[in-house]
Protein backbone atom coordinates (compact mmCIF):
# COMPACT_ATOMS: atom_id res chain seq x y z
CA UNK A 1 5.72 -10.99 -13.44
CA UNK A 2 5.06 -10.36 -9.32
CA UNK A 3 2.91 -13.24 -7.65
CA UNK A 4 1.69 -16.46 -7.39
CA UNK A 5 0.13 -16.73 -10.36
CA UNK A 6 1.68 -14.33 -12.76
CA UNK A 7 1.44 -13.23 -15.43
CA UNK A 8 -2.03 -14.95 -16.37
CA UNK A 9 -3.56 -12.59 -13.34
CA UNK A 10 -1.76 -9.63 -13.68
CA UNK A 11 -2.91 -9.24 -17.41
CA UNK A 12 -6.66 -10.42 -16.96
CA UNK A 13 -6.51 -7.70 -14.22
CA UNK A 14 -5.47 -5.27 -16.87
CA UNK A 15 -8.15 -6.34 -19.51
CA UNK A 16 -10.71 -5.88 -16.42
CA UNK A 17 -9.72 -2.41 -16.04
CA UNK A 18 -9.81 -1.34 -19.38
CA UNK A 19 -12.76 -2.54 -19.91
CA UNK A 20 -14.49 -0.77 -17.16
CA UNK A 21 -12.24 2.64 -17.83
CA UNK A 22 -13.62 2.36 -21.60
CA UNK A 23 -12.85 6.26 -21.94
CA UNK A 24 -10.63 7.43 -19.42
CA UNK A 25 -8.09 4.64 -18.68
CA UNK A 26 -4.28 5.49 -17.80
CA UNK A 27 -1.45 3.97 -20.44
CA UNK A 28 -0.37 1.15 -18.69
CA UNK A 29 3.59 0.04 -19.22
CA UNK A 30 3.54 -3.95 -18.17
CA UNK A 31 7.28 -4.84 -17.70
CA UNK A 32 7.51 -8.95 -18.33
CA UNK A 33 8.55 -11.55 -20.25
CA UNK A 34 6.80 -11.33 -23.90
CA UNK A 35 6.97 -15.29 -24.46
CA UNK A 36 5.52 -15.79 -20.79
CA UNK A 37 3.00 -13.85 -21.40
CA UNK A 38 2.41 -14.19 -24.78
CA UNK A 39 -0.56 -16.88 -24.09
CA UNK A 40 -2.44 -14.36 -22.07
CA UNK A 41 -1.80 -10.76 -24.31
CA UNK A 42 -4.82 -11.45 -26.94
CA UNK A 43 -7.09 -11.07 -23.45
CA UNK A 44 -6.06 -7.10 -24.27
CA UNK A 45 -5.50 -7.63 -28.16
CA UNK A 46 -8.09 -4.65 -28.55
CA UNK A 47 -6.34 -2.21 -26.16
CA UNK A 48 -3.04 -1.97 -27.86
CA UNK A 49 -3.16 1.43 -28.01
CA UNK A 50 -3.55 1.51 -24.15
CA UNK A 51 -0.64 -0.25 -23.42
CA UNK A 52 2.80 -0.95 -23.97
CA UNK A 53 5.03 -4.45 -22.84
CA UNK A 54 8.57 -3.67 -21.67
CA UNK A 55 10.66 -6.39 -22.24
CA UNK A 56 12.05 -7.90 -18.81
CA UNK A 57 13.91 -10.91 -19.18
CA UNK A 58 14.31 -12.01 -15.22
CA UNK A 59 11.84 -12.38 -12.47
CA UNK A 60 12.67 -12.28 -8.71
CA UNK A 61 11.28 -14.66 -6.76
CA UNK A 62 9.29 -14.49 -4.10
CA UNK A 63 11.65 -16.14 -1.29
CA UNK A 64 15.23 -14.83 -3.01
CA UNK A 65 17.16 -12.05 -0.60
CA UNK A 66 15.58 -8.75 -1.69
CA UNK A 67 18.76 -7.02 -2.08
CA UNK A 68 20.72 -9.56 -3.75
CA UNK A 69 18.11 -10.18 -6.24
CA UNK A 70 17.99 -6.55 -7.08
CA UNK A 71 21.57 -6.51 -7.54
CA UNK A 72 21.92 -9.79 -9.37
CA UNK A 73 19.25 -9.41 -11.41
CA UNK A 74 19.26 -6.31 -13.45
CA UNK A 75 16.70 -7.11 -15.78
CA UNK A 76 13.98 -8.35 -13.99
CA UNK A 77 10.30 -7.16 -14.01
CA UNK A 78 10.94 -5.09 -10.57
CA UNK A 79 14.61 -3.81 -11.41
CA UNK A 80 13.05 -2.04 -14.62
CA UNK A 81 10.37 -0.92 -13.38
CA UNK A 82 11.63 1.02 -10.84
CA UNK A 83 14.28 2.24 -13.37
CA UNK A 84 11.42 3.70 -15.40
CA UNK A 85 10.03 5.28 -11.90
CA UNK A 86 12.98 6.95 -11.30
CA UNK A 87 13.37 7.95 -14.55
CA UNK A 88 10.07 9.68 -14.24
CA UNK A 89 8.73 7.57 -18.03
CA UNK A 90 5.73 6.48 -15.15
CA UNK A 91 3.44 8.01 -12.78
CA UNK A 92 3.47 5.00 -10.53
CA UNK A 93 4.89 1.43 -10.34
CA UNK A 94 2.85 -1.42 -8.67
CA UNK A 95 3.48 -5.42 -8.34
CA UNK A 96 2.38 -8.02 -6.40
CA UNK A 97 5.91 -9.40 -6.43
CA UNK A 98 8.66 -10.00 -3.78
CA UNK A 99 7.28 -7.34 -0.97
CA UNK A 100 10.96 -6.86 0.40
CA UNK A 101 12.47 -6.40 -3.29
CA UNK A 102 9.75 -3.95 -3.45
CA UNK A 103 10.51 -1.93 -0.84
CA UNK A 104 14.70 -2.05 -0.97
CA UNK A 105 13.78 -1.25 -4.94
CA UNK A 106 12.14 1.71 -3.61
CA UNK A 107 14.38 3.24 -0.83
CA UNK A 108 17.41 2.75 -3.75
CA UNK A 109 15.61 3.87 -6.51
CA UNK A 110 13.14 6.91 -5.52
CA UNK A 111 13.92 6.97 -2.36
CA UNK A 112 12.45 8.48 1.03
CA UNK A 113 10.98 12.00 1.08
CA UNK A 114 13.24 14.34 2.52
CA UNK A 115 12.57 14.35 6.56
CA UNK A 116 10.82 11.13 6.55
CA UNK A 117 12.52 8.82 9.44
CA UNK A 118 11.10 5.65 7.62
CA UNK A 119 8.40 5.01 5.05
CA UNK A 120 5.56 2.90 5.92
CA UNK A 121 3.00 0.56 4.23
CA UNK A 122 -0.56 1.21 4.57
CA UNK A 123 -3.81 -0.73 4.53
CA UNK A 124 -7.32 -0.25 4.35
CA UNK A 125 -9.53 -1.82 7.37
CA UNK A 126 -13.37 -2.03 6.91
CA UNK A 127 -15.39 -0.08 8.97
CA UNK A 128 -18.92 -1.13 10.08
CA UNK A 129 -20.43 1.42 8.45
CA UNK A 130 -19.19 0.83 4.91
CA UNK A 131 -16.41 2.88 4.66
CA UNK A 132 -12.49 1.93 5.13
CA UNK A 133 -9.58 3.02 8.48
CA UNK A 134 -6.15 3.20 7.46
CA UNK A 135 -4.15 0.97 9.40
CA UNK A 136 -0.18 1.48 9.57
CA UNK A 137 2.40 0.22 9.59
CA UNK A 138 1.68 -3.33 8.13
CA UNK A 139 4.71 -5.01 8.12
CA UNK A 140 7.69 -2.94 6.79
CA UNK A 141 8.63 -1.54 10.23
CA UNK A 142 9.02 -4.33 12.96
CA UNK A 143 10.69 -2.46 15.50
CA UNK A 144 9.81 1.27 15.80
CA UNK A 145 10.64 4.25 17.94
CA UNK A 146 8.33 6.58 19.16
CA UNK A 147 9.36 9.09 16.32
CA UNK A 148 8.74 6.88 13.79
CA UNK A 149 5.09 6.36 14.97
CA UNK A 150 4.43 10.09 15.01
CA UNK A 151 5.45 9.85 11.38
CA UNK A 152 3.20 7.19 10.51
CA UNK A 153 0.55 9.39 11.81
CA UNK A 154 1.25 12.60 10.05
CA UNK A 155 1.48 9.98 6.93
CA UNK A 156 -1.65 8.66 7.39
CA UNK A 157 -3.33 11.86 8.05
CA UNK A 158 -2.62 13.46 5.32
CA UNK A 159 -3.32 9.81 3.04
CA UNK A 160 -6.60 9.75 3.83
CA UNK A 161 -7.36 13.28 3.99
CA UNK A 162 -6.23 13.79 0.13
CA UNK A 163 -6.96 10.77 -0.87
CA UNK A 164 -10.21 9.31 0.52
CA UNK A 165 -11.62 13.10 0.91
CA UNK A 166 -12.01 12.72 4.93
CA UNK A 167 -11.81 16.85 5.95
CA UNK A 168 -10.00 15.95 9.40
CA UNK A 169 -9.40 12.60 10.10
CA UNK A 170 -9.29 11.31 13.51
CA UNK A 171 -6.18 9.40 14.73
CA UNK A 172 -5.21 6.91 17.42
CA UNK A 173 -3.06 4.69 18.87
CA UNK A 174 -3.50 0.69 19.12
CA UNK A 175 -3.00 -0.08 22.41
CA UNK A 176 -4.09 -2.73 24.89
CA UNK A 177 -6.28 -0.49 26.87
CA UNK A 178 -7.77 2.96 26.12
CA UNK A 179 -6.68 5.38 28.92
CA UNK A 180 -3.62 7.26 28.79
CA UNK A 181 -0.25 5.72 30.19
CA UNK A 182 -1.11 1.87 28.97
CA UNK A 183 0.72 -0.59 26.62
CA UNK A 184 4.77 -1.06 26.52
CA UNK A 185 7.12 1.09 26.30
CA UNK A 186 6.62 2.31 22.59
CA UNK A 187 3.28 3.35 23.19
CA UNK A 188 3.80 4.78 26.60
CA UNK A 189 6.70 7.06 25.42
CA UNK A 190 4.63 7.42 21.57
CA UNK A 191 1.18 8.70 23.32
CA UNK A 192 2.56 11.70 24.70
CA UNK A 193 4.11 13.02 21.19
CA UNK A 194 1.24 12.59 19.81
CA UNK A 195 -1.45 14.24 21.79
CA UNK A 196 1.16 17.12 21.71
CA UNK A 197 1.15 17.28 17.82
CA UNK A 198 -0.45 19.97 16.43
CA UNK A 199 -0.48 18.25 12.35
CA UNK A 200 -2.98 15.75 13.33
CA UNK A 201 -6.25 15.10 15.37
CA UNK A 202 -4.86 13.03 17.59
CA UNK A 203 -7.92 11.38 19.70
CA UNK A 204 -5.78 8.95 22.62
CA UNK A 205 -5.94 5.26 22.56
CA UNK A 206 -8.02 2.56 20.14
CA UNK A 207 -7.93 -0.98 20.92
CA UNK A 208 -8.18 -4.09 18.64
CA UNK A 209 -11.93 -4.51 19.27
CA UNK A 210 -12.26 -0.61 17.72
CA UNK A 211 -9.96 -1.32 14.42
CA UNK A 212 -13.29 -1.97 12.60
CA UNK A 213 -15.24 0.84 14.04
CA UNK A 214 -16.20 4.87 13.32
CA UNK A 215 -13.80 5.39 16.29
CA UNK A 216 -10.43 6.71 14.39
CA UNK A 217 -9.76 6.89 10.85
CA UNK A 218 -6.04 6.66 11.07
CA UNK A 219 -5.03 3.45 13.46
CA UNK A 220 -0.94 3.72 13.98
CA UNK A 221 1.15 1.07 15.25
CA UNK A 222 4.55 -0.78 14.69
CA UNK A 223 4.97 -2.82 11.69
CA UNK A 224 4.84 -6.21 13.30
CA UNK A 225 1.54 -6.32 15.23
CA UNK A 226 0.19 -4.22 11.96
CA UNK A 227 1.19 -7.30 10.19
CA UNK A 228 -0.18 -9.56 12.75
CA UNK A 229 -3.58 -7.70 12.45
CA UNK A 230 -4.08 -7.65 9.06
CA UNK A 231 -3.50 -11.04 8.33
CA UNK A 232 -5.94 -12.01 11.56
CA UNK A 233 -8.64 -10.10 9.15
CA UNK A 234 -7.66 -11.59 6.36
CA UNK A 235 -7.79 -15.26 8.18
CA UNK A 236 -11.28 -14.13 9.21
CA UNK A 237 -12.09 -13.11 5.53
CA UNK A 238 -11.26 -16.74 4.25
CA UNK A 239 -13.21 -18.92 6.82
CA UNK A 240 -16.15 -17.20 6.66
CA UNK A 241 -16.59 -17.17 2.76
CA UNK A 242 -15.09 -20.79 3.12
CA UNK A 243 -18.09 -21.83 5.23
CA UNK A 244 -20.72 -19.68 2.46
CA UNK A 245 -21.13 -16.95 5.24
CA UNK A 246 -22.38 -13.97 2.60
CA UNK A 247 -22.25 -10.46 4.36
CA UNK A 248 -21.48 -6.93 3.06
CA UNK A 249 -18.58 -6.28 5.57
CA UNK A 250 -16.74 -9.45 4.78
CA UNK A 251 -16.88 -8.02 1.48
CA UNK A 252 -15.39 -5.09 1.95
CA UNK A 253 -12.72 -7.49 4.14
CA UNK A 254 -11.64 -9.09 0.98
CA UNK A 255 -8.17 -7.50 0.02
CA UNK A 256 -9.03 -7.80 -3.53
CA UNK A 257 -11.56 -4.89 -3.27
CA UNK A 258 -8.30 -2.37 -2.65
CA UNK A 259 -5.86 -4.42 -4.19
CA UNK A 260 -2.44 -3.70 -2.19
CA UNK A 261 -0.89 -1.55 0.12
CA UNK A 262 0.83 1.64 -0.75
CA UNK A 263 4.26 2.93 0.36
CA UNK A 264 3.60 6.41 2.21
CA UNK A 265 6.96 8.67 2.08
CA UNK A 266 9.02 7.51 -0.87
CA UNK A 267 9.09 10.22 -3.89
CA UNK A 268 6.71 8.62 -6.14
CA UNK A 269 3.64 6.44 -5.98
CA UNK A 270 4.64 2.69 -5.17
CA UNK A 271 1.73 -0.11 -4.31
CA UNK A 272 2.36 -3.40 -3.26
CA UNK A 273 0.24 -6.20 -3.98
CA UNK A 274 -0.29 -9.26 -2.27
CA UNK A 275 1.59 -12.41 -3.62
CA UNK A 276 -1.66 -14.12 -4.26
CA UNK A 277 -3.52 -11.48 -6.11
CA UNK A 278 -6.07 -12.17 -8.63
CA UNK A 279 -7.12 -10.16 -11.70
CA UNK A 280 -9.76 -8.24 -9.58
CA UNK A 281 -6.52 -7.32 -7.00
CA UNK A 282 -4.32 -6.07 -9.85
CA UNK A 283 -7.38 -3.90 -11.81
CA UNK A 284 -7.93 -2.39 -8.07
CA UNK A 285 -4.52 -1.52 -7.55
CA UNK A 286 -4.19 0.26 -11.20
CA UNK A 287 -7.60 1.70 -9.82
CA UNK A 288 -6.00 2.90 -6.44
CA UNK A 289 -2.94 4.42 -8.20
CA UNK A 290 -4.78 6.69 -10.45
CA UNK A 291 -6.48 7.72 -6.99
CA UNK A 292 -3.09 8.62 -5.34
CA UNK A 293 -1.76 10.54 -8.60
CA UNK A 294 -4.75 12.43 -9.35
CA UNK A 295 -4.41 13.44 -5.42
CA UNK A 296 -1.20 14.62 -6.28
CA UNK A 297 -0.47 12.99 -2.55
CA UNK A 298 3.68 12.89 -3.11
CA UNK A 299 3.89 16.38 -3.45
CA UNK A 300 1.67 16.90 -0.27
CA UNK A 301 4.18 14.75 1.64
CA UNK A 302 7.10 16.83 0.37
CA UNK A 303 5.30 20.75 1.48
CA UNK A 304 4.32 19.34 4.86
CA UNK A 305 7.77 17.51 5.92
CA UNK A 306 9.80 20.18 4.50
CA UNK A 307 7.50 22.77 6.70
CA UNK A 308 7.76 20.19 10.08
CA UNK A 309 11.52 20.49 9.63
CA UNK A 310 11.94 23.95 8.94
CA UNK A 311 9.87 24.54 11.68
């Protein structure tokens, strides 16, 4: 029931998925209201034994206090679904609903990994060259301390080295210039823990100009200029397919192609859509959680922070 335009989009993006995972598709648990969706479930009337609808009788909005809502509203599509999470009935929980429900829902139900300071979000950034950078935090961490970037780093590391199969992945810093001892106070006092941190390849400095480049896999940063960069390329995204520009990397711009942003160092797999996903963003995100289980990448969160601490 997350989003704009849900639950039309959310359950097109499940019949798109099934029918391009004809033989190996997940069982898919939709939590929702059955009469709200009712005018939209024949688009998977041949997958019924594929999926199963969870009654959910409330729906957070998108603007209502994240906490409150949670709270107040027991029975809504977020509330249960974490319920199930936490229960361990799913593998993973994803919505393109209220992004600060999502992540309260998360650090109450599941919770942080032991020894992680603060999860992060995550998102993919094209690269020139066809492949994607991971670029975090996004928006869940607007004030950060030095700690908490080295975290974000380790995070990220490890992300894309289990999940997008890169052997050592490069990491930086974004910064406003490239040599050692620029930017504010953050990434003065950050730069130093980092190039001393023997869990990552830490390579100095990026700046904006390099987020789309071969120059760092990992890009680390605090959650508000994260936020302020991704929606820049997102901005960027729309005007140029508004104007018929047609070019492979604005393609691989388009958030729809990954779907949503996942929450690194909580105990379980949660993704978070964007508000205005479409069926193609919801049968990517089902696409990118089967990625993240079958990577088992929870588990490698859990071994290396428990090793960082003992050590």
């Amino acid at each position: 029931m997350g989003g704009d335009f849900a639950p039309e989009e959310a359950v097109k993006g499940v019949a798109q998925y099934f029918s391009e995972h004809p033989d190996n598709a997940a069982h898919l648990f939709l939590f929702g209201d059955p009469e709200k969706a009712a005018a939209y479930l024949p688009l998977i009337a041949t997958y019924t034994d594929k999926y199963t609808l969870v009654p959910a009788s409330q729906v957070i909005g998108m603007h209502e206090h994240p906490t409150k809502a949670l709270k107040e509203k027991p029975h809504s599509s977020i509330a249960i679904g974490f319920g199930w999470l936490q229960a361990g009935k799913v593998d993973a929980f994803l919505s393109a609903g209220n992004t600060g429900a999502m992540m309260v829902g998360a650090m109450y139900s599941i919770k942080a990994i032991e020894g992680i300071l603060r999860p992060t979000i995550a998102s993919p950034m094209p690269r020139t060259d066809g492949t994607y950078n991971l670029l975090l935090d996004v928006g869940a961490n607007a004030d950060c301390k030095p700690e908490h970037l080295v975290q974000f780093a380790e995070l990220g590391s490890l992300y894309v080295q289990r999940v997008w199969g890169v052997s050592e992945p490069r990491v930086a810093l974004l910064n406003l210039g490239e040599e050692e001892g620029k930017g504010n106070l953050l990434a003065q006092a950050t730069y130093p823990l980092l190039k001393a941190n023997q869990n990552i390849r830490f390579i100095g400095n990026v700046e904006g100009r390099d987020l789309f480049s071969d120059k760092a896999h990992v890009v680390v940063c605090e959650g508000f200029v994260g936020n302020v960069m991704l929606k820049m390329a997102e901005s960027i995204h729309n005007i140029f397919v508004q104007r018929g520009v047609q070019d492979e990397f604005l393609t691989h711009l388009n958030y729809e192609i990954y779907g949503g942003t996942p929450i690194l160092g909580v105990n379980a797999p949660v993704i978070i859509g964007h508000g205005i996903s479409p069926a193609l963003a919801f049968k990517s995100m089902i696409e990118e959680a089967g990625r993240i289980i079958s990577a088992d990448i929870t588990q490698a969160f859990k071994e290396h922070f428990s090793s960082t601490q003992a050590s």
